[in-house]
Protein backbone atom coordinates (compact mmCIF):
# COMPACT_ATOMS: atom_id res chain seq x y z
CA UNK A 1 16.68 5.66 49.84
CA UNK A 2 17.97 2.80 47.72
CA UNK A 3 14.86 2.01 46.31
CA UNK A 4 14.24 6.11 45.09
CA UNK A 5 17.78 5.68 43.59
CA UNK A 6 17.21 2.38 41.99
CA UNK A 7 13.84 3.54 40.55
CA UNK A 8 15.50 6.62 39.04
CA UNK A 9 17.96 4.65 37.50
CA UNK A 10 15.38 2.13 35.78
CA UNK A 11 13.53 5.68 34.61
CA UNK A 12 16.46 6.75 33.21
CA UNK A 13 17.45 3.31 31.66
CA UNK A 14 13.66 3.06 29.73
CA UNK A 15 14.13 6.73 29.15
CA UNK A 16 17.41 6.00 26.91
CA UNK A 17 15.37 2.60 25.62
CA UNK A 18 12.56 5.02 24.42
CA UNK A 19 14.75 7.67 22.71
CA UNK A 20 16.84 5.12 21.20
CA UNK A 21 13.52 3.97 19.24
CA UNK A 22 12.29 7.16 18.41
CA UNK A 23 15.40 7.82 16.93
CA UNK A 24 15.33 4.58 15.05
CA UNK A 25 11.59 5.01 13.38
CA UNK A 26 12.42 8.54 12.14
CA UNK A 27 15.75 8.13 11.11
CA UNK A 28 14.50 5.18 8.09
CA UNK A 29 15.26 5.42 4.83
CA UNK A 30 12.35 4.80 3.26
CA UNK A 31 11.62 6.51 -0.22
CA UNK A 32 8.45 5.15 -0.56
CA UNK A 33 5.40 7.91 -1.03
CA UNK A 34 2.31 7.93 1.51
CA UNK A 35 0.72 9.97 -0.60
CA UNK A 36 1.04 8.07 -3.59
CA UNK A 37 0.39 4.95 -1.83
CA UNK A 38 -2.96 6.30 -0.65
CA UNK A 39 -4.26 8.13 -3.89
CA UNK A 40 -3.42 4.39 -5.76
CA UNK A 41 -5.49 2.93 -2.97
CA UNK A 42 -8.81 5.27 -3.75
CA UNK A 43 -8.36 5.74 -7.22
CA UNK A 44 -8.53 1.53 -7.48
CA UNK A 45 -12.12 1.84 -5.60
CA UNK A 46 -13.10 4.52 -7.49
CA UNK A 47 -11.77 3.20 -10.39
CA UNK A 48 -14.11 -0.41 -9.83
CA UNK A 49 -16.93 1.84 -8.89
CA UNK A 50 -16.31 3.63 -12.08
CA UNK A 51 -16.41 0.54 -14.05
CA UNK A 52 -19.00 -0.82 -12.87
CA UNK A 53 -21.49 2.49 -13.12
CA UNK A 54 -20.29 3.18 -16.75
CA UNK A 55 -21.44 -0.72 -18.01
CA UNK A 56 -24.40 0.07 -16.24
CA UNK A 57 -25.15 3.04 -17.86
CA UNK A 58 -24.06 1.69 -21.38
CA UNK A 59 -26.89 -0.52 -20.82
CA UNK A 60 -29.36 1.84 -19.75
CA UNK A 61 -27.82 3.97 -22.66
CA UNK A 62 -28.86 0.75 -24.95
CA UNK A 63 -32.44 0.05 -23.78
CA UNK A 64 -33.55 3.85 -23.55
CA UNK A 65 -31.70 5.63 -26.33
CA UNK A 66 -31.02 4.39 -30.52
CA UNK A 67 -28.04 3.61 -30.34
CA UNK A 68 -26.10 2.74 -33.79
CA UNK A 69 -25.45 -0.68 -34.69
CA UNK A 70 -21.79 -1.70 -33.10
CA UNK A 71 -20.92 0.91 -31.64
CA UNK A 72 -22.32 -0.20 -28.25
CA UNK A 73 -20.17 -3.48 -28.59
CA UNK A 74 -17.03 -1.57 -29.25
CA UNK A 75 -17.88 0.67 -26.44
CA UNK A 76 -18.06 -2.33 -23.98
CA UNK A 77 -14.66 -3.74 -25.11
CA UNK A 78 -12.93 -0.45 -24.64
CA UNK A 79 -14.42 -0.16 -21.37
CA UNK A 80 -13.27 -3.77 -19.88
CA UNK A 81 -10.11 -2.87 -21.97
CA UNK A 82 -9.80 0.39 -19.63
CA UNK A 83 -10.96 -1.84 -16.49
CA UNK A 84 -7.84 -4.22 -16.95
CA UNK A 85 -5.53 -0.98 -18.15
CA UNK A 86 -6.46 0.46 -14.91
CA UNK A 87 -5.65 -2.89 -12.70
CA UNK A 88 -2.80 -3.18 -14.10
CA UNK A 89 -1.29 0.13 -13.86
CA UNK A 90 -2.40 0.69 -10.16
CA UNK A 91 -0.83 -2.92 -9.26
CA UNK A 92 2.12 -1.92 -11.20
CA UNK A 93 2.20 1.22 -9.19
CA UNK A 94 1.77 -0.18 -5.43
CA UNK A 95 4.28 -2.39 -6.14
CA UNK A 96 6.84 -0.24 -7.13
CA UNK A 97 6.40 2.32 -4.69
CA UNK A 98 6.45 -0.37 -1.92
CA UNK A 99 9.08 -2.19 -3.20
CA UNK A 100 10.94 1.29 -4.49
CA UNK A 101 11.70 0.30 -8.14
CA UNK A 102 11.67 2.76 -10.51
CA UNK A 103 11.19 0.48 -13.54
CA UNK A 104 6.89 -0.57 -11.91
CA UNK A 105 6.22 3.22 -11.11
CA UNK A 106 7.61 4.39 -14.55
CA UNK A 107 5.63 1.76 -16.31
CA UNK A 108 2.70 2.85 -14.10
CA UNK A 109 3.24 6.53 -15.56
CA UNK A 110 3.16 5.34 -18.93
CA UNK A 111 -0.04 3.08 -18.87
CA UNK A 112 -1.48 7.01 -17.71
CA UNK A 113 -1.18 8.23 -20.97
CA UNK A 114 -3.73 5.42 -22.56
CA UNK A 115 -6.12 5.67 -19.27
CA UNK A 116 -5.85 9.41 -19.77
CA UNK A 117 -7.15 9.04 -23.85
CA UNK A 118 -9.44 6.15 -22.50
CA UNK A 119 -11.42 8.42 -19.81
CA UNK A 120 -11.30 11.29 -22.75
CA UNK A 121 -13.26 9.05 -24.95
CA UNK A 122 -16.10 8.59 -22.88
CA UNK A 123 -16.19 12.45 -21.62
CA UNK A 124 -15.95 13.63 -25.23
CA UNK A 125 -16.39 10.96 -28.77
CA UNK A 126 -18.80 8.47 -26.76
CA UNK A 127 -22.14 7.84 -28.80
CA UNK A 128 -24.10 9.65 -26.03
CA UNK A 129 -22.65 11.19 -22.70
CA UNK A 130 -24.89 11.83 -20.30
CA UNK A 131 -24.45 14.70 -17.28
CA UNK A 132 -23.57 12.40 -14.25
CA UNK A 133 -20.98 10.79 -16.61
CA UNK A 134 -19.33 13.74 -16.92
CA UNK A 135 -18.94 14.02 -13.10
CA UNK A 136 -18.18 10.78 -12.53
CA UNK A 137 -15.56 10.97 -15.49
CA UNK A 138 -14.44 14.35 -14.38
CA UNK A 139 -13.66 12.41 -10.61
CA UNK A 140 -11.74 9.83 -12.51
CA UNK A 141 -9.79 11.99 -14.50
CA UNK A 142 -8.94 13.55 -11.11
CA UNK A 143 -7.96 10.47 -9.27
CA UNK A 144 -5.83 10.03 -12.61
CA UNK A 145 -3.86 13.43 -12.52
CA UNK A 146 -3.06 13.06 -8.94
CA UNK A 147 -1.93 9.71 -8.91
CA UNK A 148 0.25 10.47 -12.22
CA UNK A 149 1.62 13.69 -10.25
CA UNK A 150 2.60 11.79 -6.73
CA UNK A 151 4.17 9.23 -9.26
CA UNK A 152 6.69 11.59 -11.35
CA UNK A 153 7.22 13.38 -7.52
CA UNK A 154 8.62 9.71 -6.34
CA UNK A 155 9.78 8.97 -9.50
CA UNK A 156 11.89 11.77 -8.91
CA UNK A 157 12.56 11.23 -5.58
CA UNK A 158 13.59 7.65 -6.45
CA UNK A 159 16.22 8.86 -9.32
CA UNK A 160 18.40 10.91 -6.80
């Protein structure tokens, strides 16, 4: 009989133990965005793979089509110029919305605005666009308006 009553009382004991933590993990107060977080994550691969498929294509552009003289190198240098934009403004992002600073995800907003004219310039002025740029641009420009949207969401969320 002791042993029924002792064993109920170390149930109840890790029953109080268990809600305790529940309680703890849910009652946080953590401003940070899960959804921003994760749409950062994908558009950085997406954003390498995006890089990397537009320089190839530049070149393919280069070999199989007349291109006008300079205009490929500019091309190039806005598109490494977008590469490092991009790093830069998803690092910038990550970290403030891990670290909960306003100042890195604001900053991260703003370097949208050139990555939004940069991925505009090779959907619409580039020398030649070809159709599976304009799906892979149209995916990027995507990844771009979500992220910015999460961002001014947190941003928000960070200001109150």
């Amino acid at each position: 009989m002791k042993k029924i009553s002792q064993l109920k009382e170390d149930i109840h004991r890790s029953h109080l133990k268990i809600s305790l933590a529940i309680v703890l993990v849910l009652k946080t107060d953590d401003l940070s965005s899960l959804p921003y977080q994760m749409s950062l994550y994908f558009g950085g691969c997406y954003s390498a793979f995006f890089s990397t498929f537009e320089l190839l294509l530049l070149v393919f552009k280069y070999c199989a089509l007349p291109y006008p003289v300079g205009y490929l190198f500019s091309e190039v240098v806005l598109l490494i110029f977008l590469a490092f934009l991009e790093y830069f403004r998803l690092f910038l992002g990550k970290k403030g919305n891990l670290t909960e600073r306003r100042l890195a995800v604001g900053i991260s907003l703003t370097l949208s605005v050139p990555a939004l004219v940069g991925g505009l310039y090779f959907l619409l002025w580039q020398t030649y666009v070809l159709r599976v740029e304009i799906l892979i641009l149209a995916l990027h420009l995507l990844f771009l308006s979500c992220q910015s949207l999460f961002g001014l969401f947190l941003l928000l969320q960070l200001s109150q």
